[in-house]
PDB file of N, CA and C in Angstrom:
ATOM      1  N   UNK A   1      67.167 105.411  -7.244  1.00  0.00           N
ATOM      2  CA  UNK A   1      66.155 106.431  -7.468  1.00  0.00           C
ATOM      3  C   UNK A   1      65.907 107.189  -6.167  1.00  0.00           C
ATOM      4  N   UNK A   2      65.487 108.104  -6.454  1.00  0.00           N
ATOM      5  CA  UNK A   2      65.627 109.278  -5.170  1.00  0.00           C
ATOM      6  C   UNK A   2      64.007 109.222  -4.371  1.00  0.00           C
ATOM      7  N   UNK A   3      62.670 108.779  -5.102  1.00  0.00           N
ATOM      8  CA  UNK A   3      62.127 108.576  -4.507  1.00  0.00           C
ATOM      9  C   UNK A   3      61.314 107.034  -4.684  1.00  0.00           C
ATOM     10  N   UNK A   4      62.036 106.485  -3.529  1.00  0.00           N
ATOM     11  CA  UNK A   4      61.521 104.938  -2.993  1.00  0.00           C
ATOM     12  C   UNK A   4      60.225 104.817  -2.959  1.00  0.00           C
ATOM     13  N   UNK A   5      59.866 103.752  -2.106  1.00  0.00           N
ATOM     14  CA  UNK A   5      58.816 103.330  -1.484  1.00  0.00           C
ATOM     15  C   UNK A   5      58.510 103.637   0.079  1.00  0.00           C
ATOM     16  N   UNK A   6      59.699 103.891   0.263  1.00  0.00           N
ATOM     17  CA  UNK A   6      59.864 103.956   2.042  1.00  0.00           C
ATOM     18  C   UNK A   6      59.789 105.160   1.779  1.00  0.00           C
ATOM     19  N   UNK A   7      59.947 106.246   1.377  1.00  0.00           N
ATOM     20  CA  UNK A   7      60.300 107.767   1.404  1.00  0.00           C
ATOM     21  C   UNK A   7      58.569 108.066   1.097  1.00  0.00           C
ATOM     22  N   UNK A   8      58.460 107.445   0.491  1.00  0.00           N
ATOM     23  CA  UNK A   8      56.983 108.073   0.122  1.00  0.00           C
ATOM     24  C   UNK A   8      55.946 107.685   0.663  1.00  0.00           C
ATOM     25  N   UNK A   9      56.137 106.281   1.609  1.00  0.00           N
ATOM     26  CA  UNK A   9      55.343 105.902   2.645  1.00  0.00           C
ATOM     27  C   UNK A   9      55.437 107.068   4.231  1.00  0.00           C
ATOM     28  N   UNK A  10      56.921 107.446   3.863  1.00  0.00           N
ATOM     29  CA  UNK A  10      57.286 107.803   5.399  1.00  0.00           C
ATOM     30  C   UNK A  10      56.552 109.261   5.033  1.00  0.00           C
ATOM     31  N   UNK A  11      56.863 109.875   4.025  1.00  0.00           N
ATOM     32  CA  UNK A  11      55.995 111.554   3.349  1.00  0.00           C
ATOM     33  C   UNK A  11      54.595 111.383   4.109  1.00  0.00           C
ATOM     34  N   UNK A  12      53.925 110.125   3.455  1.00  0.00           N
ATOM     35  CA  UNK A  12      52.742 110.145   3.429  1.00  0.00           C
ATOM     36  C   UNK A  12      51.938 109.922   5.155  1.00  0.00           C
ATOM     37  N   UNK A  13      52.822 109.064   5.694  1.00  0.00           N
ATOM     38  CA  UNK A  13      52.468 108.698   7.067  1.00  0.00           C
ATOM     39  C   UNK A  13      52.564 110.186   8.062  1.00  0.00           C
ATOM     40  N   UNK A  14      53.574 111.333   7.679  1.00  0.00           N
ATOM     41  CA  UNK A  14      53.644 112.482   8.291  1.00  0.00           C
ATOM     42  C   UNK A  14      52.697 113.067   8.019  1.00  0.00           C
ATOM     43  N   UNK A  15      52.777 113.559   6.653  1.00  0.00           N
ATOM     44  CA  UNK A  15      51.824 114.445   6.347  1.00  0.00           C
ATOM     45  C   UNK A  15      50.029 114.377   5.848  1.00  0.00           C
ATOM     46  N   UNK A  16      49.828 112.432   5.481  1.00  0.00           N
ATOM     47  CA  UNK A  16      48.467 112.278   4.996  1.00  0.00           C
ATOM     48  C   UNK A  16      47.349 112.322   6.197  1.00  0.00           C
ATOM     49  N   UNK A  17      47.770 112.705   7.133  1.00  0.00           N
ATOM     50  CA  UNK A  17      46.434 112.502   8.222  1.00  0.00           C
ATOM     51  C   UNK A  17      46.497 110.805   8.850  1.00  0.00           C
ATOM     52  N   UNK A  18      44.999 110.531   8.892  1.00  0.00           N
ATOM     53  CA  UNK A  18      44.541 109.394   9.649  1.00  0.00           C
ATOM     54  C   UNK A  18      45.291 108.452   8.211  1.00  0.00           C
ATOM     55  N   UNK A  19      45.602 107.319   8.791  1.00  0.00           N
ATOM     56  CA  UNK A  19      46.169 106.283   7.953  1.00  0.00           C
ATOM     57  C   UNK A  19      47.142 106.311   7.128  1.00  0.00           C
ATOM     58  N   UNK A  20      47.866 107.163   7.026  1.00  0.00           N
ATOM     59  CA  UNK A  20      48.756 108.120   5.944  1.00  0.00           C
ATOM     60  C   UNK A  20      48.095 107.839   4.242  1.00  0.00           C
ATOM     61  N   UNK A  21      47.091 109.082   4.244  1.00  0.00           N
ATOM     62  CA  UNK A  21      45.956 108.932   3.316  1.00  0.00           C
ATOM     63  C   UNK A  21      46.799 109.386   1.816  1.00  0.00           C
ATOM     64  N   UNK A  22      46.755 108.727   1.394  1.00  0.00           N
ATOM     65  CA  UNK A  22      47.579 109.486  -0.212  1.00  0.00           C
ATOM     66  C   UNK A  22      47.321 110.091  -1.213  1.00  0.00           C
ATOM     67  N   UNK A  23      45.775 110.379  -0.887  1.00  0.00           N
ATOM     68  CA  UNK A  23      44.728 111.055  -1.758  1.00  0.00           C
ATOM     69  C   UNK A  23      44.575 112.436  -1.011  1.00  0.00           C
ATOM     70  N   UNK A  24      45.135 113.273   0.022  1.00  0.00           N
ATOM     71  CA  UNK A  24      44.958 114.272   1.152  1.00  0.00           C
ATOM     72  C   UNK A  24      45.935 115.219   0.629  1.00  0.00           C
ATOM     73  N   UNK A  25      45.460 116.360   0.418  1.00  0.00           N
ATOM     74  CA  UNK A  25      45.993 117.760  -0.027  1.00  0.00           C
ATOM     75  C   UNK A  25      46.866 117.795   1.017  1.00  0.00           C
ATOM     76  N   UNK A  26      47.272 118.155   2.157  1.00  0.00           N
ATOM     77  CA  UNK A  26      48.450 117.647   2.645  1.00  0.00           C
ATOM     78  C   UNK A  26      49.460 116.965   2.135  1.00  0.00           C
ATOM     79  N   UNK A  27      49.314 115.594   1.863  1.00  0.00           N
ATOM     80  CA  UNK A  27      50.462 114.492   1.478  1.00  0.00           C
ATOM     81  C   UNK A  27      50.696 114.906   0.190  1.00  0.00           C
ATOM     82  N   UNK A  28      49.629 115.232  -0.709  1.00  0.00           N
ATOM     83  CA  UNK A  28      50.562 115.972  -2.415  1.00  0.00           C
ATOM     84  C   UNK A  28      51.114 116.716  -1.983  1.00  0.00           C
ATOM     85  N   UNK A  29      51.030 117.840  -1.144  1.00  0.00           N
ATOM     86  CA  UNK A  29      51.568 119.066  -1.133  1.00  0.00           C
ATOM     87  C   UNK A  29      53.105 118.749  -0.899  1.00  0.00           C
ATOM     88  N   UNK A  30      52.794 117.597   0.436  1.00  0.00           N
ATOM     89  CA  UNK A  30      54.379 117.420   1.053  1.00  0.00           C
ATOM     90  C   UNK A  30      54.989 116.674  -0.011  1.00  0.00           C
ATOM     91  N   UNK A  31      54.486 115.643  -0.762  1.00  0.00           N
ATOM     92  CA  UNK A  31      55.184 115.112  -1.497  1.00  0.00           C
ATOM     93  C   UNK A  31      55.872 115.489  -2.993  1.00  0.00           C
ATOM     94  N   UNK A  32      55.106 116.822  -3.321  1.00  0.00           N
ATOM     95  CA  UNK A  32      55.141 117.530  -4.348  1.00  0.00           C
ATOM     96  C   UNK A  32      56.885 118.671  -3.917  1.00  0.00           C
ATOM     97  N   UNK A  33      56.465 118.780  -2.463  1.00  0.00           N
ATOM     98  CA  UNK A  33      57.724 119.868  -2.268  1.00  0.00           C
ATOM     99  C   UNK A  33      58.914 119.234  -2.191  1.00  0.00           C
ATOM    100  N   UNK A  34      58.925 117.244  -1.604  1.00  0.00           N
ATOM    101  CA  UNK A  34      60.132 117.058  -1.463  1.00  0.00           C
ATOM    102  C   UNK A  34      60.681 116.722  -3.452  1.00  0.00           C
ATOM    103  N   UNK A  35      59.692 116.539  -4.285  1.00  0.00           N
ATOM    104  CA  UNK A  35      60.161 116.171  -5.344  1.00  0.00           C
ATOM    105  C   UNK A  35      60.663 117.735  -6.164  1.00  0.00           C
ATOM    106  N   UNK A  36      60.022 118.648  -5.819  1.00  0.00           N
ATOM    107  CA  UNK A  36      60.355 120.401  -5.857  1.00  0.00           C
ATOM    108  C   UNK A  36      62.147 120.290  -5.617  1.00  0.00           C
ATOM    109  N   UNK A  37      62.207 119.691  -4.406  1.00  0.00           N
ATOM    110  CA  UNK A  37      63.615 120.048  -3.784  1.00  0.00           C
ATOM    111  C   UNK A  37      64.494 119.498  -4.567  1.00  0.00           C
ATOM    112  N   UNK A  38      64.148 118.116  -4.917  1.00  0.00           N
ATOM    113  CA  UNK A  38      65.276 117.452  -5.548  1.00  0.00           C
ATOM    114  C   UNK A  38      65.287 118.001  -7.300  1.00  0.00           C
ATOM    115  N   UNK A  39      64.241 118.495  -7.821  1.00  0.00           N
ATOM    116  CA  UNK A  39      64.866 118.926  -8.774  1.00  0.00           C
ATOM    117  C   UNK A  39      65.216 119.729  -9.020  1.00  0.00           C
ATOM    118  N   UNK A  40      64.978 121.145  -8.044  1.00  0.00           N
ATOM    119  CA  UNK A  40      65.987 122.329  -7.818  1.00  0.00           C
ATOM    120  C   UNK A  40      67.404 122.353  -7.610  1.00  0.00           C
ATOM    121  N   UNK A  41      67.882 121.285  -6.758  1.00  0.00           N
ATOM    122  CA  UNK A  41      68.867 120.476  -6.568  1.00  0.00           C
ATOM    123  C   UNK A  41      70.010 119.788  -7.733  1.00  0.00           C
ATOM    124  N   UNK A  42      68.696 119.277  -8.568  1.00  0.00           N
ATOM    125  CA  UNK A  42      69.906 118.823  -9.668  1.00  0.00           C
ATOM    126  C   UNK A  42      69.998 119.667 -10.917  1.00  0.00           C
ATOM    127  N   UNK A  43      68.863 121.001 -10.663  1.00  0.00           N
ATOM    128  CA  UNK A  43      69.121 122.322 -11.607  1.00  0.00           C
ATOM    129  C   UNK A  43      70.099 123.592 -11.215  1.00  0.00           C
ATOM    130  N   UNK A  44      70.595 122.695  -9.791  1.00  0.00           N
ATOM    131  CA  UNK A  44      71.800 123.644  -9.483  1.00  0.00           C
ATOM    132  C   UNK A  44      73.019 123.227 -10.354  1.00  0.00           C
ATOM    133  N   UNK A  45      73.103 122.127 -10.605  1.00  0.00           N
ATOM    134  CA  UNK A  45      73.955 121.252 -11.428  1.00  0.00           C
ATOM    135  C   UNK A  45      74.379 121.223 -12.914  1.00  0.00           C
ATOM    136  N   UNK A  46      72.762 120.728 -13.234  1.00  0.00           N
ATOM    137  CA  UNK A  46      72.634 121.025 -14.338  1.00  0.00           C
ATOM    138  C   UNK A  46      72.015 122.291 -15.377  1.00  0.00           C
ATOM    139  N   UNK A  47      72.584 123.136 -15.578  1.00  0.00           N
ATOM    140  CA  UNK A  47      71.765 124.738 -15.887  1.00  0.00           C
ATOM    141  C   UNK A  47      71.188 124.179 -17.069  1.00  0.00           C
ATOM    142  N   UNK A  48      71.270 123.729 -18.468  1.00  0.00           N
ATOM    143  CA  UNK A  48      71.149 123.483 -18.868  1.00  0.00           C
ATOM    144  C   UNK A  48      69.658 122.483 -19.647  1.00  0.00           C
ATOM    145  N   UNK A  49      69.504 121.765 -18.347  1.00  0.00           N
ATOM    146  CA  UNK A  49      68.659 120.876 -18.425  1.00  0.00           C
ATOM    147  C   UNK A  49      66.896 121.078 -18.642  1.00  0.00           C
ATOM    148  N   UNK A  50      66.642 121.642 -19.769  1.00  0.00           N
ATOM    149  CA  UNK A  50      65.460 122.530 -20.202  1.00  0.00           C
ATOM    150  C   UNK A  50      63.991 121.727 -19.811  1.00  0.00           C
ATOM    151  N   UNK A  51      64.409 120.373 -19.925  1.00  0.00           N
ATOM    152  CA  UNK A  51      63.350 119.370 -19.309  1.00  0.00           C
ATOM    153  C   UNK A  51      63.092 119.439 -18.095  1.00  0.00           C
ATOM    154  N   UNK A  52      63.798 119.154 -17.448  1.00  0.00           N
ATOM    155  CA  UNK A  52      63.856 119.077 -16.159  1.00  0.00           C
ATOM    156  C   UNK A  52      63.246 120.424 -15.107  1.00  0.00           C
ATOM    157  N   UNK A  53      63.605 121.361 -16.377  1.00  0.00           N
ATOM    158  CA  UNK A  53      63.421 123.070 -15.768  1.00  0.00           C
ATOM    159  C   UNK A  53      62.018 123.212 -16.027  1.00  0.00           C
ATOM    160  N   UNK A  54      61.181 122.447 -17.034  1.00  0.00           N
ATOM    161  CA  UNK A  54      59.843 123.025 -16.943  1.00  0.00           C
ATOM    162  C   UNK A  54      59.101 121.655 -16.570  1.00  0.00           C
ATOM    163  N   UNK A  55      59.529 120.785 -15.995  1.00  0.00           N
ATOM    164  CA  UNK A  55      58.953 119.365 -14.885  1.00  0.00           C
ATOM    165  C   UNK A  55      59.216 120.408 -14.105  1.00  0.00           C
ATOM    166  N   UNK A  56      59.751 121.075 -13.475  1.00  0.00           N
ATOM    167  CA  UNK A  56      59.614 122.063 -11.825  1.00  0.00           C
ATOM    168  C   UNK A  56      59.027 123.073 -11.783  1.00  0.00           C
ATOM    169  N   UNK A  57      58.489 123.607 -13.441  1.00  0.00           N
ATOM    170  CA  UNK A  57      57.713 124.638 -12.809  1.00  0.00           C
ATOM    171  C   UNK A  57      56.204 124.144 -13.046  1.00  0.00           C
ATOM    172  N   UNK A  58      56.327 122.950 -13.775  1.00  0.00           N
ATOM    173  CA  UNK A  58      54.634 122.088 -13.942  1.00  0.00           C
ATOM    174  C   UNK A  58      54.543 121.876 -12.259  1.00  0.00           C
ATOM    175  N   UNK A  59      55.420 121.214 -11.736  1.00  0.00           N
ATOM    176  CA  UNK A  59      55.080 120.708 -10.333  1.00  0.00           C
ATOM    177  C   UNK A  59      54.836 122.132  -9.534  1.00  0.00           C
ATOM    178  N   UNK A  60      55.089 122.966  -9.368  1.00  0.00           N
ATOM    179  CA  UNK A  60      55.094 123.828  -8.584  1.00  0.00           C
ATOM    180  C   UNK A  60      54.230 124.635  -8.888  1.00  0.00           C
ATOM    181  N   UNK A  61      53.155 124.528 -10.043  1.00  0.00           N
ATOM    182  CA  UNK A  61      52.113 125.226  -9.901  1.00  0.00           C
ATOM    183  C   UNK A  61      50.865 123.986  -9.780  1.00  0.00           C
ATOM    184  N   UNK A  62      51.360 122.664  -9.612  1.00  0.00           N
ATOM    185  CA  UNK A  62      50.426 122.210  -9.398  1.00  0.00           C
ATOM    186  C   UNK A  62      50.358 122.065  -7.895  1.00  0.00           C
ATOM    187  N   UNK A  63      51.316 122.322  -7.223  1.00  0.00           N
ATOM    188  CA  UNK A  63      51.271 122.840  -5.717  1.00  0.00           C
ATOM    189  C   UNK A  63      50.695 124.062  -5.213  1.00  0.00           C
ATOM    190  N   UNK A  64      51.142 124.495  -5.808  1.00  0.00           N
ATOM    191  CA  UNK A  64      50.369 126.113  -6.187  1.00  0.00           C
ATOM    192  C   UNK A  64      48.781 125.850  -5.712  1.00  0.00           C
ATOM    193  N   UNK A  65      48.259 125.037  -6.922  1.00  0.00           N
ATOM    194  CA  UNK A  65      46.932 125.275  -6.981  1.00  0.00           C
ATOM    195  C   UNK A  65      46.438 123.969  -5.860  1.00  0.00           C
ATOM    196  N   UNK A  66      46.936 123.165  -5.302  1.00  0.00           N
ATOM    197  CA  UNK A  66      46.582 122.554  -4.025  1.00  0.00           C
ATOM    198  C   UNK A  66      46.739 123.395  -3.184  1.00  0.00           C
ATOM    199  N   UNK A  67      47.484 124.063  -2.333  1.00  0.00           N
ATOM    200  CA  UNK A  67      47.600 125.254  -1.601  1.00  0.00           C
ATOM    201  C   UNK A  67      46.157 126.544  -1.721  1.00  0.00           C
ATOM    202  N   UNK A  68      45.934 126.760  -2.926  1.00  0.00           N
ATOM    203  CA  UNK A  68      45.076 127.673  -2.564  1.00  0.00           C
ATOM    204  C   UNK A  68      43.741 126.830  -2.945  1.00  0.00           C
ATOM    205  N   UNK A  69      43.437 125.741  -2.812  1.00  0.00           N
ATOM    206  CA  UNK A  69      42.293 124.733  -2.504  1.00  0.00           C
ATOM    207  C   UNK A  69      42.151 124.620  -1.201  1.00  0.00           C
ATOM    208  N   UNK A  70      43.308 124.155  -0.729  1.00  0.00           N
ATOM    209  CA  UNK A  70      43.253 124.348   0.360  1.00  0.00           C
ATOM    210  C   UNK A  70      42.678 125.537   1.531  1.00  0.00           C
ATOM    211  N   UNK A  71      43.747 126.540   1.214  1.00  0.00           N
ATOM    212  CA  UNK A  71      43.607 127.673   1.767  1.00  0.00           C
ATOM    213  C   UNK A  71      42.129 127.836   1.761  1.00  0.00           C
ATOM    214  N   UNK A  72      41.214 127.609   0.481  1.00  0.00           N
ATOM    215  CA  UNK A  72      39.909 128.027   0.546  1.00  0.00           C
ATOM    216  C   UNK A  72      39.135 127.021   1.322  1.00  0.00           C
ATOM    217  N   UNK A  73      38.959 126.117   1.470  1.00  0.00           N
ATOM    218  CA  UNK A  73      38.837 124.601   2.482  1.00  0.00           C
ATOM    219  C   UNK A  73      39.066 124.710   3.574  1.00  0.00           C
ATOM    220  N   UNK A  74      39.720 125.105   4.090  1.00  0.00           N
ATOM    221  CA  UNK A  74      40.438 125.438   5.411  1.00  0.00           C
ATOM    222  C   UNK A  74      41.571 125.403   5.805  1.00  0.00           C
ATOM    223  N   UNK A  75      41.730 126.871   6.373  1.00  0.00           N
ATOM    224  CA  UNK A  75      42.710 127.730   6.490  1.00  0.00           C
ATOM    225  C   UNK A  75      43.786 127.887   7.474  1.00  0.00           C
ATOM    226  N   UNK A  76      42.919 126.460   8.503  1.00  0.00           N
ATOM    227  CA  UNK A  76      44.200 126.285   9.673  1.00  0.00           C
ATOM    228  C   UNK A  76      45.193 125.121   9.109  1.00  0.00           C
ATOM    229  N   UNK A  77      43.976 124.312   8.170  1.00  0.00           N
ATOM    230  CA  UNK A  77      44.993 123.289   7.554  1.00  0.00           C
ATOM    231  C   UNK A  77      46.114 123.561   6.350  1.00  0.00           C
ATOM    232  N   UNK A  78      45.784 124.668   5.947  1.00  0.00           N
ATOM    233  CA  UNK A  78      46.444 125.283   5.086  1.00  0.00           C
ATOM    234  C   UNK A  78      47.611 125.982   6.132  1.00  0.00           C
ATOM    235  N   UNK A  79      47.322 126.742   6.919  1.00  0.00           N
ATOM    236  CA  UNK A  79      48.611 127.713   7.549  1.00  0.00           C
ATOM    237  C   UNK A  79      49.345 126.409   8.181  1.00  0.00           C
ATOM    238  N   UNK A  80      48.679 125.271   8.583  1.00  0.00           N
ATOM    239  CA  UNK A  80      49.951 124.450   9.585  1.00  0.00           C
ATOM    240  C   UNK A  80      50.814 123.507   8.288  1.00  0.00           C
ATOM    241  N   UNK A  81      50.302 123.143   7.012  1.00  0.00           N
ATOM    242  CA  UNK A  81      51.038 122.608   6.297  1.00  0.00           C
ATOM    243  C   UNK A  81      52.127 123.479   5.655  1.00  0.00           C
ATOM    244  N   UNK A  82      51.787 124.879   5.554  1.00  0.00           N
ATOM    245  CA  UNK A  82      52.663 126.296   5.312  1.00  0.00           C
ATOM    246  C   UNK A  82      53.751 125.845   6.415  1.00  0.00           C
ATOM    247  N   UNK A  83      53.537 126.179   7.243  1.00  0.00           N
ATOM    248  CA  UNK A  83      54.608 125.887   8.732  1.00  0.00           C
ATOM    249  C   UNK A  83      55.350 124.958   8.947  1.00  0.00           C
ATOM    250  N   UNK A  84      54.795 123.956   8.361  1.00  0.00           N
ATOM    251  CA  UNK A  84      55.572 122.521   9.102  1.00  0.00           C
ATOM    252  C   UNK A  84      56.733 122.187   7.862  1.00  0.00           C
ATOM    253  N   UNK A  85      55.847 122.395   6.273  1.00  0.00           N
ATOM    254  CA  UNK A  85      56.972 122.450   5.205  1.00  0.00           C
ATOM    255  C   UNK A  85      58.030 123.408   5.263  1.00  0.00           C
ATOM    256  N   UNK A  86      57.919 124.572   5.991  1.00  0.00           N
ATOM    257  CA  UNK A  86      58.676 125.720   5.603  1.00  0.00           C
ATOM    258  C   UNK A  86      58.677 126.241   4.656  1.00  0.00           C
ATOM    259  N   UNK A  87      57.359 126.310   4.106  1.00  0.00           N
ATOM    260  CA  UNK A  87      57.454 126.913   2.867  1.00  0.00           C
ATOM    261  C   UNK A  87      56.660 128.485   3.348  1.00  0.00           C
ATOM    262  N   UNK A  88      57.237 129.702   2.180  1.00  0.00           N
ATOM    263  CA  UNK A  88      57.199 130.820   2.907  1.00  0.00           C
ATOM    264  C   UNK A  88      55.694 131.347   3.673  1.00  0.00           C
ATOM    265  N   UNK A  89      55.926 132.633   3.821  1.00  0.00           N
ATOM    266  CA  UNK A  89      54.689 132.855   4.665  1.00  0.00           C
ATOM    267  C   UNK A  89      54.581 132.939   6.417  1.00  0.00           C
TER     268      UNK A  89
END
């Protein structure tokens, strides 16, 4: 399986703050984009795969709407998680 225990400890320890918090708009965000990646990844593959195609766009607006929680919450924590994911902007 593509996402472990170690992968999602190591997500969470980067991106959750103090303690690598797993409840922190940060750590969904990051953990939401690496699971984004991998199924963009296997929709390069599979065109077909109609499930899979609307699991990525459920996830990605539920990133969506952490992002602009954020953004409204605060906006440095919002621009440095923008930055550090590479996600645009």
């Amino acid at each position: 399986m593509y996402l472990t225990k170690e992968v999602k400890e190591d997500i969470f320890k980067k991106h959750g703050g103090v303690e690598s918090n797993t409840g922190s708009a940060e750590g969904q965000i990051a953990l939401f984009t690496h699971r984004i990646n991998h199924l963009t990844e296997h929709l390069k593959r599979n065109r077909k795969d109609y499930n899979t195609e609307r699991s990525l766009v459920k996830l990605v607006g539920k990133r969506r709407s952490l992002l602009d929680y954020l953004k409204h919450k605060d906006i440095e924590r919002y621009r440095a998680i923008i930055k550090e994911l590479g996600l645009r902007k």
